[in-house]
C-alpha atoms as a PDB file:
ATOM      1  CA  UNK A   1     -37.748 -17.082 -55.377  1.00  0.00           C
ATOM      2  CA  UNK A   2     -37.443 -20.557 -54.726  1.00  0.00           C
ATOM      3  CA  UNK A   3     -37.807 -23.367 -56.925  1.00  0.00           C
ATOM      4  CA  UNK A   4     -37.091 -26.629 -54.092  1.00  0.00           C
ATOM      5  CA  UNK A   5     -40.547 -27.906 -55.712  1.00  0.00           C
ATOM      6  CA  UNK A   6     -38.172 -29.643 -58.426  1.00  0.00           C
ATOM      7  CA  UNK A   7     -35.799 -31.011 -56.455  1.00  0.00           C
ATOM      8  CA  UNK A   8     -36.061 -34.714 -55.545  1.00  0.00           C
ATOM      9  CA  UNK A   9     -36.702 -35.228 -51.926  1.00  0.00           C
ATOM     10  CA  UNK A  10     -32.882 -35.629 -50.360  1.00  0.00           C
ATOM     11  CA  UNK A  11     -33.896 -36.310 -46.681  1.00  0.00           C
ATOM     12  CA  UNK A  12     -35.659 -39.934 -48.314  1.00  0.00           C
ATOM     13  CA  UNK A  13     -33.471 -42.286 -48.885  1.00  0.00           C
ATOM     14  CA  UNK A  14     -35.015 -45.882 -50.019  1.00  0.00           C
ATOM     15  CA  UNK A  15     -34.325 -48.738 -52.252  1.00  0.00           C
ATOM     16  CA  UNK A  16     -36.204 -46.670 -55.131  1.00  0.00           C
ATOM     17  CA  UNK A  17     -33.308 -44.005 -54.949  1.00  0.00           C
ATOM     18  CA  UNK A  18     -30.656 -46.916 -55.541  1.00  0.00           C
ATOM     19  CA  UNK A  19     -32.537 -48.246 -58.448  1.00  0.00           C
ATOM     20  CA  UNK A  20     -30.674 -47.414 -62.144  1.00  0.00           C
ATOM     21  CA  UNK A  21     -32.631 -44.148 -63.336  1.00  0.00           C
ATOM     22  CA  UNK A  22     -33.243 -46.378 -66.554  1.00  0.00           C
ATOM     23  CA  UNK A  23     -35.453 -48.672 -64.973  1.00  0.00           C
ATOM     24  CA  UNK A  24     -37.547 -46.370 -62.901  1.00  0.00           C
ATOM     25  CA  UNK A  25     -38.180 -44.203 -66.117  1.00  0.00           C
ATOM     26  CA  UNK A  26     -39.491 -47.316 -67.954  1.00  0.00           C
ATOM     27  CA  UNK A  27     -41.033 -48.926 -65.177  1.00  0.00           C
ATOM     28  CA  UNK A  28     -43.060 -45.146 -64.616  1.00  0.00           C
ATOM     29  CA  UNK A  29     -43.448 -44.782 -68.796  1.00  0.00           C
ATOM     30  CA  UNK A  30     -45.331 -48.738 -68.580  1.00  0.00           C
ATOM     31  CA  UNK A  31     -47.076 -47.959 -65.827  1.00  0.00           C
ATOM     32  CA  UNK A  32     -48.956 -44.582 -66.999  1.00  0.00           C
ATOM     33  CA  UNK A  33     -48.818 -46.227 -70.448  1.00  0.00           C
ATOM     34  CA  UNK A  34     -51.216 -49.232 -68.564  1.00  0.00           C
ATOM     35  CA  UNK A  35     -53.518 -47.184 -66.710  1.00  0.00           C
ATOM     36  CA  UNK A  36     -54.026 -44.451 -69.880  1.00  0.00           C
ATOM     37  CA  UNK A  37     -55.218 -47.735 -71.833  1.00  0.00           C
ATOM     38  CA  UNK A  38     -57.647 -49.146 -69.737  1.00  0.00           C
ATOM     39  CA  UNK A  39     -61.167 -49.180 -70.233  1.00  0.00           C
ATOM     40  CA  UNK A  40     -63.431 -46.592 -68.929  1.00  0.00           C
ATOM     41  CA  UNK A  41     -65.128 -48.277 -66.391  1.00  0.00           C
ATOM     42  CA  UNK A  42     -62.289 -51.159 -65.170  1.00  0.00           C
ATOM     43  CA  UNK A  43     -61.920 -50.288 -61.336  1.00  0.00           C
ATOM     44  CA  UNK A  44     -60.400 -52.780 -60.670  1.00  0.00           C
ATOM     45  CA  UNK A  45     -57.545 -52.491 -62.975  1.00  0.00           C
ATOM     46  CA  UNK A  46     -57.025 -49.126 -61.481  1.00  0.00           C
ATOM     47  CA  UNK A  47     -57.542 -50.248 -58.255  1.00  0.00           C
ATOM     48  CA  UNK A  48     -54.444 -52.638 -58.434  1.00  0.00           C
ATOM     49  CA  UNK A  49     -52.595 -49.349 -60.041  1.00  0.00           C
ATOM     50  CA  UNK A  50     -53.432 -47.678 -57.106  1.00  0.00           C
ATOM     51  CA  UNK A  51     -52.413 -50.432 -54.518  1.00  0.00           C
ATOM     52  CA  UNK A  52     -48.940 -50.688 -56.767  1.00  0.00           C
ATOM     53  CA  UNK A  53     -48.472 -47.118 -56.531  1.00  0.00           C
ATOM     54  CA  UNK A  54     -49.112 -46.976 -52.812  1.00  0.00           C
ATOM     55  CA  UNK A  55     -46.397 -49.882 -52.069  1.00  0.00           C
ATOM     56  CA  UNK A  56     -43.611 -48.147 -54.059  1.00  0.00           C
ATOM     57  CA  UNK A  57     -44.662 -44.943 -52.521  1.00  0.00           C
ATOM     58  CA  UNK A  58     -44.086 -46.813 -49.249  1.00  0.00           C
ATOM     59  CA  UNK A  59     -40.305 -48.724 -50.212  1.00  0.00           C
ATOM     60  CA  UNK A  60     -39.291 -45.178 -51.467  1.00  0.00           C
ATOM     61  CA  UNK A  61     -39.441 -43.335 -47.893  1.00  0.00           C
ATOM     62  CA  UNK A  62     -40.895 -40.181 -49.725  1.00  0.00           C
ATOM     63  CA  UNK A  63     -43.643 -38.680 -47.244  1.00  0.00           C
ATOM     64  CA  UNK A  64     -47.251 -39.883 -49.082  1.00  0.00           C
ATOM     65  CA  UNK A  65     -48.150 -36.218 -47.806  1.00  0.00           C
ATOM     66  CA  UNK A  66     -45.519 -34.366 -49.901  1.00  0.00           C
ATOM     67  CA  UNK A  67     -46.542 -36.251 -53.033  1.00  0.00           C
ATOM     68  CA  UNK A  68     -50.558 -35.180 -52.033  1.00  0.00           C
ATOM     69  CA  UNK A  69     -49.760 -31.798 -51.489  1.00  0.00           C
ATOM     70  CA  UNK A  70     -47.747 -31.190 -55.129  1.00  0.00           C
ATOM     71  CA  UNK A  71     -50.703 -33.521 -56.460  1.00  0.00           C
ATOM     72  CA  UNK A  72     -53.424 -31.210 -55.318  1.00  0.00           C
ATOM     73  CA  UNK A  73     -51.841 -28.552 -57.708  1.00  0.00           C
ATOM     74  CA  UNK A  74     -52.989 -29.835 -60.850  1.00  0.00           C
ATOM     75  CA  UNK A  75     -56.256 -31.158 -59.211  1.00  0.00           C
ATOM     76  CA  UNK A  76     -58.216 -28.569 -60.462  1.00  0.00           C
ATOM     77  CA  UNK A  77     -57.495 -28.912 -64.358  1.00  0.00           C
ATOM     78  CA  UNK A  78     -57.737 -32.804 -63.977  1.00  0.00           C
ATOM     79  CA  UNK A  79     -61.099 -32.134 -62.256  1.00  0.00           C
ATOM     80  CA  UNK A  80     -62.142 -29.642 -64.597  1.00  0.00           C
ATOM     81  CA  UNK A  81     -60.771 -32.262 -67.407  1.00  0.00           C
ATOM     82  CA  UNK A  82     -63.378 -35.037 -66.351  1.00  0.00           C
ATOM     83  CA  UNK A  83     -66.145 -32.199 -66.044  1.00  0.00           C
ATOM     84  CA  UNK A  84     -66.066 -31.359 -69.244  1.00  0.00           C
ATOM     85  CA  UNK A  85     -65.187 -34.884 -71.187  1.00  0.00           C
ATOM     86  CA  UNK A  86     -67.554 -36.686 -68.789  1.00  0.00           C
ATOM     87  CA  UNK A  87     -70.977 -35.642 -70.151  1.00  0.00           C
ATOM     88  CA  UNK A  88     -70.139 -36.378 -74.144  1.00  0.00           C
ATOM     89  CA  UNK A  89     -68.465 -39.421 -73.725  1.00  0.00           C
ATOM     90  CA  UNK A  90     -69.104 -42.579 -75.942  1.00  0.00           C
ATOM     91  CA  UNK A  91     -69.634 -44.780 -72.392  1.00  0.00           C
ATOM     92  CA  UNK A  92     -71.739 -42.079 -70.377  1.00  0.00           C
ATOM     93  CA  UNK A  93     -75.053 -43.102 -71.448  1.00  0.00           C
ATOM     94  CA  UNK A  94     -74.341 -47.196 -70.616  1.00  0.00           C
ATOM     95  CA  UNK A  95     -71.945 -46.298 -67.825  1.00  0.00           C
ATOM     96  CA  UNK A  96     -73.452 -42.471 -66.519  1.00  0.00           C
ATOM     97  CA  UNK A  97     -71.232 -39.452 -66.689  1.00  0.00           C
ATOM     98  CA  UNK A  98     -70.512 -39.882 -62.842  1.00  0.00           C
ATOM     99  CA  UNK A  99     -68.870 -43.039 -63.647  1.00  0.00           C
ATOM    100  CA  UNK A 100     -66.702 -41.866 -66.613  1.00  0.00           C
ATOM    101  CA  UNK A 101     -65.782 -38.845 -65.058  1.00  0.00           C
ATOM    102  CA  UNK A 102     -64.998 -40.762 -61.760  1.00  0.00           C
ATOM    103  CA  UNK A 103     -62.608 -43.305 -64.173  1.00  0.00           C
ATOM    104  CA  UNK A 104     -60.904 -39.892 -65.669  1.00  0.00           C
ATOM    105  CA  UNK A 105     -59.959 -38.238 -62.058  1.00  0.00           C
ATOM    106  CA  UNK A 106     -58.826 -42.006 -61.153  1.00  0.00           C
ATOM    107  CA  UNK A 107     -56.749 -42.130 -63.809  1.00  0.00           C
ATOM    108  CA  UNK A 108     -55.268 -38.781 -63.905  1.00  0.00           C
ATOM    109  CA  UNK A 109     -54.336 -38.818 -60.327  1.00  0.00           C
ATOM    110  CA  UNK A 110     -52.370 -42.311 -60.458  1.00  0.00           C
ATOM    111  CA  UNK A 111     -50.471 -41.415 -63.327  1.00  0.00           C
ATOM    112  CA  UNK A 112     -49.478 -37.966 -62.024  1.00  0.00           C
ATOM    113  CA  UNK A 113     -48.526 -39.442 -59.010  1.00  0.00           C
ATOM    114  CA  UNK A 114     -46.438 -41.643 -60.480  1.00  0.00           C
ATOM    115  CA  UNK A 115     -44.405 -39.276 -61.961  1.00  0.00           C
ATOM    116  CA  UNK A 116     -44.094 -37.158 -59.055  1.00  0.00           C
ATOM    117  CA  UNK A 117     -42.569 -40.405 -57.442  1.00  0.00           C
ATOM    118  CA  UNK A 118     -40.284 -40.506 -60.331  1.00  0.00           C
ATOM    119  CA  UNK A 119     -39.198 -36.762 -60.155  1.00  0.00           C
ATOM    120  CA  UNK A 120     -39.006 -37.489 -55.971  1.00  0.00           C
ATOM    121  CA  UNK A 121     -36.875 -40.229 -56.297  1.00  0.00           C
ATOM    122  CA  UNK A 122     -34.757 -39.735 -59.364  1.00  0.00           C
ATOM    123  CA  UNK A 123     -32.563 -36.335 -59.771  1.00  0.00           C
ATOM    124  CA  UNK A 124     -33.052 -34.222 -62.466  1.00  0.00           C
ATOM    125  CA  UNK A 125     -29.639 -35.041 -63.876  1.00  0.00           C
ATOM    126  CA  UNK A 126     -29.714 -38.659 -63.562  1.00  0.00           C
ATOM    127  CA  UNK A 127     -32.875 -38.661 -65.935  1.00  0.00           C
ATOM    128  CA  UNK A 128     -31.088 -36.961 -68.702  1.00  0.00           C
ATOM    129  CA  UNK A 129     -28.580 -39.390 -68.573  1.00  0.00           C
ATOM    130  CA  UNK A 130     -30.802 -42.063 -68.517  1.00  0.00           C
ATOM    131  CA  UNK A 131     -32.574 -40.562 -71.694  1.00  0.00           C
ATOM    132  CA  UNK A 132     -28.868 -40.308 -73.315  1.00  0.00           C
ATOM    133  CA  UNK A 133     -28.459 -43.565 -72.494  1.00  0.00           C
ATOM    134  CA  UNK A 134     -31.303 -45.135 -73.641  1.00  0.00           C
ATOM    135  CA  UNK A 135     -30.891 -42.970 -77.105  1.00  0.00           C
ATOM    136  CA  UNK A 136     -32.804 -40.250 -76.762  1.00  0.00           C
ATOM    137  CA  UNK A 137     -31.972 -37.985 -79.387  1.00  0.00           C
ATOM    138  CA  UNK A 138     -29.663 -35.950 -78.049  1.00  0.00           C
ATOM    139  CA  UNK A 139     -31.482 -32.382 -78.917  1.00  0.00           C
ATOM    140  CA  UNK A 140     -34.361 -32.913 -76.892  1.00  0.00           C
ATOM    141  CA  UNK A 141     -31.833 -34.235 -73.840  1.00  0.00           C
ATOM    142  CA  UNK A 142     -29.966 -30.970 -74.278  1.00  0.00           C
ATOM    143  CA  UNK A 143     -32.732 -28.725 -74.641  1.00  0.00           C
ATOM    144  CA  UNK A 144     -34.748 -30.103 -71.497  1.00  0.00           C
ATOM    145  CA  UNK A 145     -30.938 -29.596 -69.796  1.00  0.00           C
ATOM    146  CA  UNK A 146     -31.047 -26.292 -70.469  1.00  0.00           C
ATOM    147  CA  UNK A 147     -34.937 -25.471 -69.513  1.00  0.00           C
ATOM    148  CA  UNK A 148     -34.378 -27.264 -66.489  1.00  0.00           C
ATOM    149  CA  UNK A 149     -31.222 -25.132 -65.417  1.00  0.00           C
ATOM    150  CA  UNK A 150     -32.717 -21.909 -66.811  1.00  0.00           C
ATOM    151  CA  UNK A 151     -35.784 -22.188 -65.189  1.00  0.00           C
ATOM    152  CA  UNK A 152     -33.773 -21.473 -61.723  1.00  0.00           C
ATOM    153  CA  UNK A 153     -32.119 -18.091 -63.462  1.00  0.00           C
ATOM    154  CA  UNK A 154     -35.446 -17.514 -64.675  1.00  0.00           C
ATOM    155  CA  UNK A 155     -36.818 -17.512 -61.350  1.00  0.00           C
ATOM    156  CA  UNK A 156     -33.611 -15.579 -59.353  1.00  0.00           C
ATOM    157  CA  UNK A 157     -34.200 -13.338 -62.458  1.00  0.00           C
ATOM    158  CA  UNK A 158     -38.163 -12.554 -61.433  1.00  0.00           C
ATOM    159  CA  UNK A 159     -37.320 -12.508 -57.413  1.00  0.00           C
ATOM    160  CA  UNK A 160     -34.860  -9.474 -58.045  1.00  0.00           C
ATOM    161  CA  UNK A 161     -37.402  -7.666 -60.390  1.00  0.00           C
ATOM    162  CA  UNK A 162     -40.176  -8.100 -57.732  1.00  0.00           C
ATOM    163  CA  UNK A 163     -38.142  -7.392 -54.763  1.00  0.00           C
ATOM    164  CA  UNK A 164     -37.680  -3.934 -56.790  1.00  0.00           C
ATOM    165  CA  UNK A 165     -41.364  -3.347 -57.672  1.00  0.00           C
ATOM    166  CA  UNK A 166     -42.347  -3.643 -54.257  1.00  0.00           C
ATOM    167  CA  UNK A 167     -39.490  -1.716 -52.867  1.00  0.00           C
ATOM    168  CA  UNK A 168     -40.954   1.330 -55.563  1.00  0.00           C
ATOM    169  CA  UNK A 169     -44.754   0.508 -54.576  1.00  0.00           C
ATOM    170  CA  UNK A 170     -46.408   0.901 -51.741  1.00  0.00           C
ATOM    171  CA  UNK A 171     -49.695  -0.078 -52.523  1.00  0.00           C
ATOM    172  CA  UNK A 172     -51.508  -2.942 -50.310  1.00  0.00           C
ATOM    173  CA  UNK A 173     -54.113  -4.487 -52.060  1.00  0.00           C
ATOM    174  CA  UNK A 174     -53.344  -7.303 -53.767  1.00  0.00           C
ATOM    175  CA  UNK A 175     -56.061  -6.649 -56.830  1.00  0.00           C
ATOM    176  CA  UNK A 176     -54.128  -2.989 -57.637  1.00  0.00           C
ATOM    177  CA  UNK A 177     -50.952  -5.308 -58.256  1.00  0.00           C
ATOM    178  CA  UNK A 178     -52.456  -6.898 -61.013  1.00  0.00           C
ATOM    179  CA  UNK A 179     -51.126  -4.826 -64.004  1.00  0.00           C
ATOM    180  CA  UNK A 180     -47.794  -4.480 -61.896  1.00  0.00           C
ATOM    181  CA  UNK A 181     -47.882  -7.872 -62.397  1.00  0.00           C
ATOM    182  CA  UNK A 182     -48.885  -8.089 -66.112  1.00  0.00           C
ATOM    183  CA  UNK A 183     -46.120  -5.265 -66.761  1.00  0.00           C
ATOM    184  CA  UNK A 184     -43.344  -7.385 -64.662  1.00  0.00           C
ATOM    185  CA  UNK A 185     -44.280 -10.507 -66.618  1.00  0.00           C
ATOM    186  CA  UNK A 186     -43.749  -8.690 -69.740  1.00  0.00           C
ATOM    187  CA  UNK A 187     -40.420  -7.560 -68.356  1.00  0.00           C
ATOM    188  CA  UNK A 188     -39.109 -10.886 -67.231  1.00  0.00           C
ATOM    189  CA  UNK A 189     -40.406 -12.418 -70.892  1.00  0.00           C
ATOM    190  CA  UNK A 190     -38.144  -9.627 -72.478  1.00  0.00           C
ATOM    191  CA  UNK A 191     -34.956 -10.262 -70.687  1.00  0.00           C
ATOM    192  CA  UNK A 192     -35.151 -13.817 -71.139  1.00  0.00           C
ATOM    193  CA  UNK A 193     -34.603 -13.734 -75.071  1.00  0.00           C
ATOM    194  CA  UNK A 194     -32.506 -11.261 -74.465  1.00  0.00           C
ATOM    195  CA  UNK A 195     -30.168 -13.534 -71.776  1.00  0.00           C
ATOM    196  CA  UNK A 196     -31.065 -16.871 -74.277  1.00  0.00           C
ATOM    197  CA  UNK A 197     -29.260 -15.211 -77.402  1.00  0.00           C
ATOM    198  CA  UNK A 198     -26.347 -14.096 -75.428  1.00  0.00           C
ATOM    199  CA  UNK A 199     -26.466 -17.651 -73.570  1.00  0.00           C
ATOM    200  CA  UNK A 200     -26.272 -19.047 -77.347  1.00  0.00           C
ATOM    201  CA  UNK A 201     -23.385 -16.626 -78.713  1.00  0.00           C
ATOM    202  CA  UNK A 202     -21.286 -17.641 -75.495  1.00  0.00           C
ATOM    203  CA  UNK A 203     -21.879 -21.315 -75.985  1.00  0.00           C
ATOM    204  CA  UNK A 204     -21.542 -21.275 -79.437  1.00  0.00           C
ATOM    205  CA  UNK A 205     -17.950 -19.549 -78.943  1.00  0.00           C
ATOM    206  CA  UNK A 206     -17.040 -22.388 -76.614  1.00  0.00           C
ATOM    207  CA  UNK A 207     -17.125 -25.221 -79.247  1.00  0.00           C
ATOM    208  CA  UNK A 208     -21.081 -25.724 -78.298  1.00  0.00           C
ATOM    209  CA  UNK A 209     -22.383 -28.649 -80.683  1.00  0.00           C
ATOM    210  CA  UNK A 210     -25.525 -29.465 -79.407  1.00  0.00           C
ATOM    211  CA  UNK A 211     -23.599 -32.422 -77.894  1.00  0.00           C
ATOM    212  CA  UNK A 212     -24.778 -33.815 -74.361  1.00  0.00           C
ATOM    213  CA  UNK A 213     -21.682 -34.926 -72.134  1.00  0.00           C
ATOM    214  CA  UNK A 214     -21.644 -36.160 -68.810  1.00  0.00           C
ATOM    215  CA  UNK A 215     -19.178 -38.040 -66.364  1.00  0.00           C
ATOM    216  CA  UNK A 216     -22.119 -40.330 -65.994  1.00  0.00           C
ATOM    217  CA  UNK A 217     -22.015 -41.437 -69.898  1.00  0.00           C
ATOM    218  CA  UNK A 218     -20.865 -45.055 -70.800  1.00  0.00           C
ATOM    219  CA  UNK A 219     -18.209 -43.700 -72.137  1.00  0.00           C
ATOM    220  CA  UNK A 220     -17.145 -41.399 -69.627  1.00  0.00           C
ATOM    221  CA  UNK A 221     -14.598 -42.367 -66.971  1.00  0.00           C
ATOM    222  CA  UNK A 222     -16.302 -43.724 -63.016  1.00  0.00           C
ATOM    223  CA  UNK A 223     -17.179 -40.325 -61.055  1.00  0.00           C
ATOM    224  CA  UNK A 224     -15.939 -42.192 -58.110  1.00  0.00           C
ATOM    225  CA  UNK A 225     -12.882 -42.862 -59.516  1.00  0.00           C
ATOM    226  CA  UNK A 226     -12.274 -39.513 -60.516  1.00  0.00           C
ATOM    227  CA  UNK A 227     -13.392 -38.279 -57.443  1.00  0.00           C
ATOM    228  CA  UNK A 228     -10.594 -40.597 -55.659  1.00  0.00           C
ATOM    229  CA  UNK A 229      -8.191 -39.061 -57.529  1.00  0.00           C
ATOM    230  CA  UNK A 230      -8.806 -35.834 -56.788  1.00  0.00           C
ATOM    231  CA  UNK A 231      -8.382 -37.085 -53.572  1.00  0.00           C
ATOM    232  CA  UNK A 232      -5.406 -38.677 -53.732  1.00  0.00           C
ATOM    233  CA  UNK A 233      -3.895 -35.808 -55.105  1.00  0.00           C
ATOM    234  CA  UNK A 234      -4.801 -33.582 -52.575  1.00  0.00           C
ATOM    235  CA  UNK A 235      -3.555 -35.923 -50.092  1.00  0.00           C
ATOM    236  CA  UNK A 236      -0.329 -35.516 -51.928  1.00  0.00           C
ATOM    237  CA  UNK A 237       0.038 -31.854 -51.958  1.00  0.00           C
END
């Protein structure tokens, strides 16, 4: 099982990709920030949002049709969102609830966009060290480290166990899988504690302080230069 879904895009390349990962994740935090605040009603506003969003989508060389199709993932709980806030709003009876909810969806859609341009643009790494950078504390850096890199054992993890289930089942509907399903879930939940306290002991008996590091640090010495060395070196041998 695959998870390319959360890489960025690496056949783009754009001035957005050159950009310091600090200033895209402030420039994306002040932009859904904006758009959050604005009135219920203001299309314009959101129209300029969307224009914005539209040009950067365009300098960044990401295909607007990748960004549509992960979009369209989480359009039906944004949709469902604005059905059900829509109708008991404060501004539905001056505004109507086709407005509000029409404002909601609007809203919902630029800002998830935007950070789907973020995450297409920006590796996962680089955003951690921008957080570190821009003093994050340095628990929540290190703990969305390690859910981003476990999520991809997690996954290998659940590809093995259903590679055996189906290799043991030879049923063909797809509505009789449902308890295997349940049961495999269950499994998978299981050996993940399991994996995450012996992930901890290991760590732990490395020197693990809860510490992030990274060659990308401003205190850390220039990858480049490193990476020259190493060079050099071998050039030697």
């Amino acid at each position: 099982m695959r998870l390319d879904w959360l890489e960025p895009d690496r056949s783009a390349r754009g001035p957005l990709h050159r950009l310091d990962a600090r200033v895209k994740l402030l420039a994306t935090l002040a932009l859904v920030v904006a758009v959050v605040l604005l009135p219920i009603g203001t299309w314009r506003p959101l129209g300029a949002a969307a224009i914005l969003l539209a040009l950067l989508v365009g300098f960044s060389g990401v295909a607007p049709g990748l960004l549509l199709r992960r979009g369209l993932a989480v359009l039906p709980v944004v949709v469902l969102l604005a059905v059900m806030i829509a109708p008991s709003h404060p501004m539905a009876p001056s505004l109507g609830p086709w407005a509000v909810g029409g404002t909601i969806l609007a809203k919902n859609c630029i800002t998830i966009l935007s950070v789907l341009l973020l995450a297409h643009v920006t590796p996962f790494r680089d955003l951690m060290t921008a957080l570190d950078r821009l003093k994050t504390p340095k628990v929540l850096v290190a703990t969305l480290l390690l859910m981003y890199r476990y999520l991809f054992v997690l996954a290998e993890q659940l590809g093995r166990m259903a590679r055996a289930r189906r290799s043991r089942s030879f049923r063909r509907s797809r509505w009789a899988d449902w308890p295997l399903g349940a049961s495999l879930i269950a499994g998978l939940l299981l050996r993940s504690f399991e994996r995450g306290e012996r992930v901890h002991a290991a760590m732990l008996a490395r020197g693990w302080d809860g510490t992030f590091r990274s060659l990308d640090g401003p205190d850390s010495p220039d990858r480049e230069a490193l990476i020259r060395a190493r060079h050099h070196d071998a050039d030697r041998r």
